[in-house]
C-alpha atoms as a PDB file:
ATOM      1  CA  UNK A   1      62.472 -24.336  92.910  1.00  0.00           C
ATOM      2  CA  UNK A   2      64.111 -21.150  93.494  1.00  0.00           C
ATOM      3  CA  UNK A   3      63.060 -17.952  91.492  1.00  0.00           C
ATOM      4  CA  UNK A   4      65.262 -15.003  90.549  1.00  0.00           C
ATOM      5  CA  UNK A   5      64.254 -11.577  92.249  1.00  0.00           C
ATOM      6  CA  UNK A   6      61.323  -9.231  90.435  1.00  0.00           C
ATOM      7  CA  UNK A   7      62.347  -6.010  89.648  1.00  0.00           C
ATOM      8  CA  UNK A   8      60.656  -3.176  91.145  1.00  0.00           C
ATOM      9  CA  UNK A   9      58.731   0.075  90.294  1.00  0.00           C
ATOM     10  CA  UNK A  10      61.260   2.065  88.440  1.00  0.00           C
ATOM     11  CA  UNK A  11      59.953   5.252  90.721  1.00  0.00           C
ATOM     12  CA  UNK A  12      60.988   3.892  94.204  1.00  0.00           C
ATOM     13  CA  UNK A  13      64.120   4.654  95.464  1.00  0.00           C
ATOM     14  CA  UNK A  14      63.928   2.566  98.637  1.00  0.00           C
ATOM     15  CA  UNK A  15      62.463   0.040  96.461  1.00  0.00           C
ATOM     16  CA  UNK A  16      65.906   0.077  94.289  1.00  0.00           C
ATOM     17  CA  UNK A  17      67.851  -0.029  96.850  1.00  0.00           C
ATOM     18  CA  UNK A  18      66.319  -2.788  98.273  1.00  0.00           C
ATOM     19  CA  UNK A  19      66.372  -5.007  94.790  1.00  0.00           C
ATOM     20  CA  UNK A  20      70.058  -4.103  94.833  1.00  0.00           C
ATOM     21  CA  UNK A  21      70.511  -6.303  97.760  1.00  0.00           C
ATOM     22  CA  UNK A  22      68.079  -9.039  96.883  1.00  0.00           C
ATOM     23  CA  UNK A  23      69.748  -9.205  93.592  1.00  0.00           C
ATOM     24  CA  UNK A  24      73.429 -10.054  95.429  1.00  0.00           C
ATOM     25  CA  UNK A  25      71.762 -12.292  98.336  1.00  0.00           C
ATOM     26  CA  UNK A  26      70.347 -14.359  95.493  1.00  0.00           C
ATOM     27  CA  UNK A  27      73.904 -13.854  94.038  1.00  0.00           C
ATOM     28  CA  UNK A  28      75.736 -15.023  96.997  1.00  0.00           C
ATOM     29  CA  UNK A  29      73.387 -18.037  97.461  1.00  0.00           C
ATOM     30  CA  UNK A  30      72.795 -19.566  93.912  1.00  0.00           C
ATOM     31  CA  UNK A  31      75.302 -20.145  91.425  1.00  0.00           C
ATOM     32  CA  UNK A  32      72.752 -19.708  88.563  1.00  0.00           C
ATOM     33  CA  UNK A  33      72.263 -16.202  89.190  1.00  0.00           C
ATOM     34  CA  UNK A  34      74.375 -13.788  87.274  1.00  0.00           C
ATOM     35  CA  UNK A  35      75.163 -11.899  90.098  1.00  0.00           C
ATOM     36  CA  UNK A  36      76.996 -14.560  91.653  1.00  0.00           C
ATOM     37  CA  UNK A  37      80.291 -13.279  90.277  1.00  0.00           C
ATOM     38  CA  UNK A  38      81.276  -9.632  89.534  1.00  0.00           C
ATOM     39  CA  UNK A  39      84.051  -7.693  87.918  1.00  0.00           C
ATOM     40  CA  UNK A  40      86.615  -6.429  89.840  1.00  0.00           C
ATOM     41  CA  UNK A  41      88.444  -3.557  89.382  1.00  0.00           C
ATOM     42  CA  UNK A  42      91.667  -2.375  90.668  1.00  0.00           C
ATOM     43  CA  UNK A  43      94.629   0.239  90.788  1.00  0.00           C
ATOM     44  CA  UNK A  44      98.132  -1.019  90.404  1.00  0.00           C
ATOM     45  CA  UNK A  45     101.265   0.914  89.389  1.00  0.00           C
ATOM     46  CA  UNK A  46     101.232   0.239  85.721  1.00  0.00           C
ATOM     47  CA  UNK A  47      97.122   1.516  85.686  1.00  0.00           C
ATOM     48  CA  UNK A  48      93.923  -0.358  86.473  1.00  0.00           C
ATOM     49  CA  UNK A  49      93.442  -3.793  86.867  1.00  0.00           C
ATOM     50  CA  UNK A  50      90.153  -5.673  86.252  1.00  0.00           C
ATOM     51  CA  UNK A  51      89.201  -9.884  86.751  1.00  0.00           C
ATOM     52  CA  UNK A  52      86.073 -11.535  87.591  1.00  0.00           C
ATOM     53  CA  UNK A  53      85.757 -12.992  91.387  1.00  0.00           C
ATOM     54  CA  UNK A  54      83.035 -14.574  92.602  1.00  0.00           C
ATOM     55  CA  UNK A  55      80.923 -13.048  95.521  1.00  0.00           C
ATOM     56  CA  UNK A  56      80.438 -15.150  98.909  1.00  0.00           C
ATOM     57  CA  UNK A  57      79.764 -12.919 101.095  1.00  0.00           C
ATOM     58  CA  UNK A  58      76.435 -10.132 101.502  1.00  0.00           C
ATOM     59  CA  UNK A  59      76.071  -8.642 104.708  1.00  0.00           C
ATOM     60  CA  UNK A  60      73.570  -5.697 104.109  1.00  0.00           C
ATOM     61  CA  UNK A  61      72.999  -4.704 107.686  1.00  0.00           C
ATOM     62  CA  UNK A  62      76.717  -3.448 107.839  1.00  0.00           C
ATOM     63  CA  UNK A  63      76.963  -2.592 103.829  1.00  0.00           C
ATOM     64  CA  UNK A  64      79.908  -5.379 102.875  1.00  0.00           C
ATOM     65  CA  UNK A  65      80.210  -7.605  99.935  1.00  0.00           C
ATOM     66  CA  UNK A  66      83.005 -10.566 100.389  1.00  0.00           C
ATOM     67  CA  UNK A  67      84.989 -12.427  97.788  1.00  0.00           C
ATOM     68  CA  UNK A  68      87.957 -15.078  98.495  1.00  0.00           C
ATOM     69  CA  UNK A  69      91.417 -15.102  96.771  1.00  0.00           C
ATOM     70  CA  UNK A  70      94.497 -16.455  96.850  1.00  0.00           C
ATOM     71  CA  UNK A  71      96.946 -14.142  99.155  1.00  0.00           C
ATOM     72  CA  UNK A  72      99.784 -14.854  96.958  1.00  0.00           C
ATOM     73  CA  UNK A  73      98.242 -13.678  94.026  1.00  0.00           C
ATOM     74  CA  UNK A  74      98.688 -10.259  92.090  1.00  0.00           C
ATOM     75  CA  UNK A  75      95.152  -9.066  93.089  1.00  0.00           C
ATOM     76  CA  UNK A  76      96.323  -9.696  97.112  1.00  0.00           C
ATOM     77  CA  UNK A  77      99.036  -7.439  96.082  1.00  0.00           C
ATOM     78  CA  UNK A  78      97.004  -5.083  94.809  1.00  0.00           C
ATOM     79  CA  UNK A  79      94.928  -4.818  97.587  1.00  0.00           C
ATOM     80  CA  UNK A  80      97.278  -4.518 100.021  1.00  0.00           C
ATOM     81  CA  UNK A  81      98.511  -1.618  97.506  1.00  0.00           C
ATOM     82  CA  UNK A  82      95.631   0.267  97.199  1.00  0.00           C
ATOM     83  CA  UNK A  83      92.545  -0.837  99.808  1.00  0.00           C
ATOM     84  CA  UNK A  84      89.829   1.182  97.049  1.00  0.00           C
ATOM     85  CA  UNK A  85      88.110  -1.133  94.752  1.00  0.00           C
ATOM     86  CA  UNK A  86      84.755  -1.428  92.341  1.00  0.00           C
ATOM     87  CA  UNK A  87      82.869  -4.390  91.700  1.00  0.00           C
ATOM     88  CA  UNK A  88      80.047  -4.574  88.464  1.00  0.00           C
ATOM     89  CA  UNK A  89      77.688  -7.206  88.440  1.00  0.00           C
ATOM     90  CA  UNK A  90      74.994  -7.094  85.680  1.00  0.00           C
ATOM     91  CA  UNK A  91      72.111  -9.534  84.716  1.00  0.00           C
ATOM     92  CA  UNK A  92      68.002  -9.687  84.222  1.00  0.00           C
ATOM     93  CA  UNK A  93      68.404  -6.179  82.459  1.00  0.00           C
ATOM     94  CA  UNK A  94      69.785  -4.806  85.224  1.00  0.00           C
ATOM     95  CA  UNK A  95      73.789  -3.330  86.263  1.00  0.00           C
ATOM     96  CA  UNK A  96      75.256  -2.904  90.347  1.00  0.00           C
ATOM     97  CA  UNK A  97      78.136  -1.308  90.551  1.00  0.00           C
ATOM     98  CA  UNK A  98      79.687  -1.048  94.093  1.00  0.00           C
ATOM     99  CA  UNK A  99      82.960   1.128  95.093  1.00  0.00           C
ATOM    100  CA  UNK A 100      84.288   0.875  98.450  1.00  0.00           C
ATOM    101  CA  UNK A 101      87.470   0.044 100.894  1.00  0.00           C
ATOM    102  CA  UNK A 102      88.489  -3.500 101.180  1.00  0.00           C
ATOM    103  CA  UNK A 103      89.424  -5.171 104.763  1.00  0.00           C
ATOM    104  CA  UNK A 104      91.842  -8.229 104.121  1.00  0.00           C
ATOM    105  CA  UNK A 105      91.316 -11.368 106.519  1.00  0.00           C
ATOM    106  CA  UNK A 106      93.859 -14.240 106.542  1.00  0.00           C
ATOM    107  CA  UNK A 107      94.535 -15.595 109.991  1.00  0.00           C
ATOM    108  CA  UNK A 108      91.753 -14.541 111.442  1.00  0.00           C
ATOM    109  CA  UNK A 109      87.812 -15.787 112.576  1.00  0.00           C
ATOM    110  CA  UNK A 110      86.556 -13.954 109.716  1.00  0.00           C
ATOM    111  CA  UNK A 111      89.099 -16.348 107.267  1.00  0.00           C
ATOM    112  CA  UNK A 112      89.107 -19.384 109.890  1.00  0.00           C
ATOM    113  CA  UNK A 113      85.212 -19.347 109.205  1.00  0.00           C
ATOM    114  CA  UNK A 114      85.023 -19.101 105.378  1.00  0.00           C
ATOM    115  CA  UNK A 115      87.731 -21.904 105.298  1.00  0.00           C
ATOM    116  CA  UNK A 116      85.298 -24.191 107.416  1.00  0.00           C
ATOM    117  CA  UNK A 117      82.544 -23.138 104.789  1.00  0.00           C
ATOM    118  CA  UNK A 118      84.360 -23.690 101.446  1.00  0.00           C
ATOM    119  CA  UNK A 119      83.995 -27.033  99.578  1.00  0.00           C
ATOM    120  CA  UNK A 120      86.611 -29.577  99.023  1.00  0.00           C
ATOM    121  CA  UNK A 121      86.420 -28.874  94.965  1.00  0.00           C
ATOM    122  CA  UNK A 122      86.949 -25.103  96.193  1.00  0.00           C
ATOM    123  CA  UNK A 123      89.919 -25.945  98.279  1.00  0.00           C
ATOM    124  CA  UNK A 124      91.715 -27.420  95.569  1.00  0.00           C
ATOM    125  CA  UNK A 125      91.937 -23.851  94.016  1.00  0.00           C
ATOM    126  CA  UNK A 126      94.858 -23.030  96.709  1.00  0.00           C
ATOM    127  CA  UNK A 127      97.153 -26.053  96.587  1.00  0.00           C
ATOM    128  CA  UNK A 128      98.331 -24.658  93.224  1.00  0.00           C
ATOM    129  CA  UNK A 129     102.927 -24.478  92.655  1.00  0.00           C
ATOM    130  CA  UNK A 130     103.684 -22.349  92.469  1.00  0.00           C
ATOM    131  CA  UNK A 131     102.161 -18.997  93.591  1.00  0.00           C
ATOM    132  CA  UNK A 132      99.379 -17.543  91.331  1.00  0.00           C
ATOM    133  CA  UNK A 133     100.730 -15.570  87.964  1.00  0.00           C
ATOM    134  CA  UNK A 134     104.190 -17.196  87.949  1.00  0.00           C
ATOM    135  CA  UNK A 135     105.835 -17.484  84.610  1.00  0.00           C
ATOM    136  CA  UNK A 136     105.836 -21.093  83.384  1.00  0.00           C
ATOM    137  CA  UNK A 137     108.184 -22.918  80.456  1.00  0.00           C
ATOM    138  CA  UNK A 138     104.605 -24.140  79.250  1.00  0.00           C
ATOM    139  CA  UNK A 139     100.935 -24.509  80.500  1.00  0.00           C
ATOM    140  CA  UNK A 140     100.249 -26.093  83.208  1.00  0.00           C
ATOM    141  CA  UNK A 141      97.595 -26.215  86.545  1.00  0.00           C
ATOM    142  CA  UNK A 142      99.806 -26.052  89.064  1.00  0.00           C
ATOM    143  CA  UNK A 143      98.018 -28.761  90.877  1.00  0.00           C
ATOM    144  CA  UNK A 144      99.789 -32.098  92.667  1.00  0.00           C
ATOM    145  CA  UNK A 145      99.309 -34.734  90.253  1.00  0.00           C
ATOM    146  CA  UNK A 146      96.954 -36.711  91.939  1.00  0.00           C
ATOM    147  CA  UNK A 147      94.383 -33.696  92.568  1.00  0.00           C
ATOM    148  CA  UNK A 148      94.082 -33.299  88.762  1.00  0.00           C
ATOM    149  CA  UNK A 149      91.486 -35.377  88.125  1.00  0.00           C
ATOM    150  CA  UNK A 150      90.114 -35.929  91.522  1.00  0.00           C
ATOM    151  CA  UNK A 151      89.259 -33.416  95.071  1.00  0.00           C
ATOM    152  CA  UNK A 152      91.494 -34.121  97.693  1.00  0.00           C
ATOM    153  CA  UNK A 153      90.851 -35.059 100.934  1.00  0.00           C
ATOM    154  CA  UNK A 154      90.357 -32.591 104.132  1.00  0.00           C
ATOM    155  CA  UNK A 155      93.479 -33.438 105.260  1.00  0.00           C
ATOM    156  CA  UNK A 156      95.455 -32.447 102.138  1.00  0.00           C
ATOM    157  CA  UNK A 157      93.439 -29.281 101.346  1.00  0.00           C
ATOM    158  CA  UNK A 158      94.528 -27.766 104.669  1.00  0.00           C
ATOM    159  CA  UNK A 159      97.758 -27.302 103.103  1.00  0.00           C
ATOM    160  CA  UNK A 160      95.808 -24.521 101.244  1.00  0.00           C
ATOM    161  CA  UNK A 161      94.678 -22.724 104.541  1.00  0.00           C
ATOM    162  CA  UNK A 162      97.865 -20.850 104.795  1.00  0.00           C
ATOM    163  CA  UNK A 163      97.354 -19.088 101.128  1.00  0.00           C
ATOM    164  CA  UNK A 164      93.496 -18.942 101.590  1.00  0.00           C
ATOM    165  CA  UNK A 165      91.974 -15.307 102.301  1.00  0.00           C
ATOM    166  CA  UNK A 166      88.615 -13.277 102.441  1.00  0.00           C
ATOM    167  CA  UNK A 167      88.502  -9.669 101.202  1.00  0.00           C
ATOM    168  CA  UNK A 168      85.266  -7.594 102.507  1.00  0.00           C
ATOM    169  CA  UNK A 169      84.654  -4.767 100.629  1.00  0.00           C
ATOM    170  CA  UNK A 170      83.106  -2.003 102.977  1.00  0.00           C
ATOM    171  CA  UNK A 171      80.410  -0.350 100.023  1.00  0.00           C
ATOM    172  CA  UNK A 172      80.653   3.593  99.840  1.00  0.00           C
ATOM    173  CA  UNK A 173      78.914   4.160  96.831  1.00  0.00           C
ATOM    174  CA  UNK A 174      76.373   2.252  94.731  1.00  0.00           C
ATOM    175  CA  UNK A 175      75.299   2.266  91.329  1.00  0.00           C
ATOM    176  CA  UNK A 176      71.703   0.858  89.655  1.00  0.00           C
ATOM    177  CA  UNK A 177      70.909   1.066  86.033  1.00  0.00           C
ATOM    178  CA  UNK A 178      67.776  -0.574  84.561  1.00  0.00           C
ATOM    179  CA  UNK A 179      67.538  -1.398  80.906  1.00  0.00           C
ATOM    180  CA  UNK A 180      64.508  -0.714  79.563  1.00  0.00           C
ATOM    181  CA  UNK A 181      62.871  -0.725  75.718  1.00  0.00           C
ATOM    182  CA  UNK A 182      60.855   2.051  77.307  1.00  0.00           C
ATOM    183  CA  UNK A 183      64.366   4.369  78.722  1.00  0.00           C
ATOM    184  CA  UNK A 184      66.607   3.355  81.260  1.00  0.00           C
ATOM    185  CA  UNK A 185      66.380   4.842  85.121  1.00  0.00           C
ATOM    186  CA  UNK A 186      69.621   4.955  86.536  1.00  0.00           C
ATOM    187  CA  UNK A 187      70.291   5.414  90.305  1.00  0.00           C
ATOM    188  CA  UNK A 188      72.672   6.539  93.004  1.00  0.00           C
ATOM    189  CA  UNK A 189      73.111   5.909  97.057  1.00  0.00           C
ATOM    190  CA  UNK A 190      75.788   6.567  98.726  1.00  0.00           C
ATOM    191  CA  UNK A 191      76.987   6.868 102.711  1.00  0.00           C
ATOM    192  CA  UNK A 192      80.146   7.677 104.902  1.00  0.00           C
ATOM    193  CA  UNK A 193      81.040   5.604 107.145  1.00  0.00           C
ATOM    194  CA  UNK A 194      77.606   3.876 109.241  1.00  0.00           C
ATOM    195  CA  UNK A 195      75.749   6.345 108.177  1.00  0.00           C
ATOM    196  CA  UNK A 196      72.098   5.734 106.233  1.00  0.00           C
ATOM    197  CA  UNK A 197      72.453   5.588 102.659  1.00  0.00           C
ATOM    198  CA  UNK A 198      71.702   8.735 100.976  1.00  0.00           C
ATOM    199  CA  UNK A 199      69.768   8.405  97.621  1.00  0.00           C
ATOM    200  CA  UNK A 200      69.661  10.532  93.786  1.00  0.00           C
ATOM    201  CA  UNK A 201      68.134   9.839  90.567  1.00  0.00           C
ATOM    202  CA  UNK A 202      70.938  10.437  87.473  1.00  0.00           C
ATOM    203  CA  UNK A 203      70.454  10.479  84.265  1.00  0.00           C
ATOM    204  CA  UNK A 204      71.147   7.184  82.489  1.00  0.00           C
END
């Protein structure tokens, strides 16, 4: 059985930084962990914007968290908008929160290969009429009929290819705060670019 990660000395930066990453690995591979989805925040013209996505990709070596969506949706919009997001992912006393510049994959290998990686159940999500956020006479799903109570087959979900799409966000800044009956620590690290991640201590 899989654990969840240990926290670390609250006096080791490297060791912080490191539990930061464990923390969204485990979040990326098991649904039970409550950093497998994160709060997403983001600027639109009427002020910010904030939803809950679900985090699929964590690529440490190269500092990028990925998330799928829908590239008909408001949030693709958004994106495309204004590229500058923040994630905030909290659980086991402790809070992440990432900013950083998004790179938006659609038909590409990056996209192609998330497709060939994303369940049949998951699918499903994008062969919603119409397009994500449209006004309706009354609720409804959006899905075909037939897929309401049921996954559809590989052949029908690649009708959802076309609106499918992967959004890495490339992680400037990043944010740890322990909760603690003792005092919180909070934690920064940020970098430019490639560059090493540069580490502070803040007040919490």
């Amino acid at each position: 059985m899989e654990t969840l990660v240990t926290p670390p000395p609250n006096d080791s930066l490297p060791a912080i930084l490191q539990q930061c990453w464990d923390l969204l690995a485990e979040g990326q591979r098991l649904g039970k962990s409550p950093f497998h989805q994160a709060v997403l925040g983001t600027a639109t013209p009427r002020g910010p914007s904030s939803r809950y996505v679900v985090l699929r990709q964590v690529d440490r070596e190269h500092g990028v968290l990925g998330f799928h969506t829908d590239c008909r949706s408001e949030k693709w919009a958004e994106l495309e908008l204004e590229p500058r997001v923040a994630l905030c992912f909290f659980g086991q006393a402790v809070q992440i929160r990432v900013e950083g510049c998004v790179t938006l994959h659609t038909d590409d290998a990056i996209a192609d290969l998330a497709w060939k990686h994303t369940g049949l159940m998951s699918r499903r999500t994008y062969l919603v009429e119409p397009a994500p956020g449209t006004v309706l006479a009354g609720p409804s799903s959006g899905l075909p009929e037939r897929l309401r109570k049921q996954r559809p087959t590989e052949e029908e979900s690649e009708v959802g290819r076309a609106r499918f799409a992967v959004v890495s966000v490339h992680l400037q800044r990043l944010e740890w705060l322990h909760l603690a009956f003792e005092g919180q620590r909070r934690a920064r690290f940020r970098r430019t670019g490639v560059a090493p991640w540069t580490s502070e201590w803040l007040l919490p």
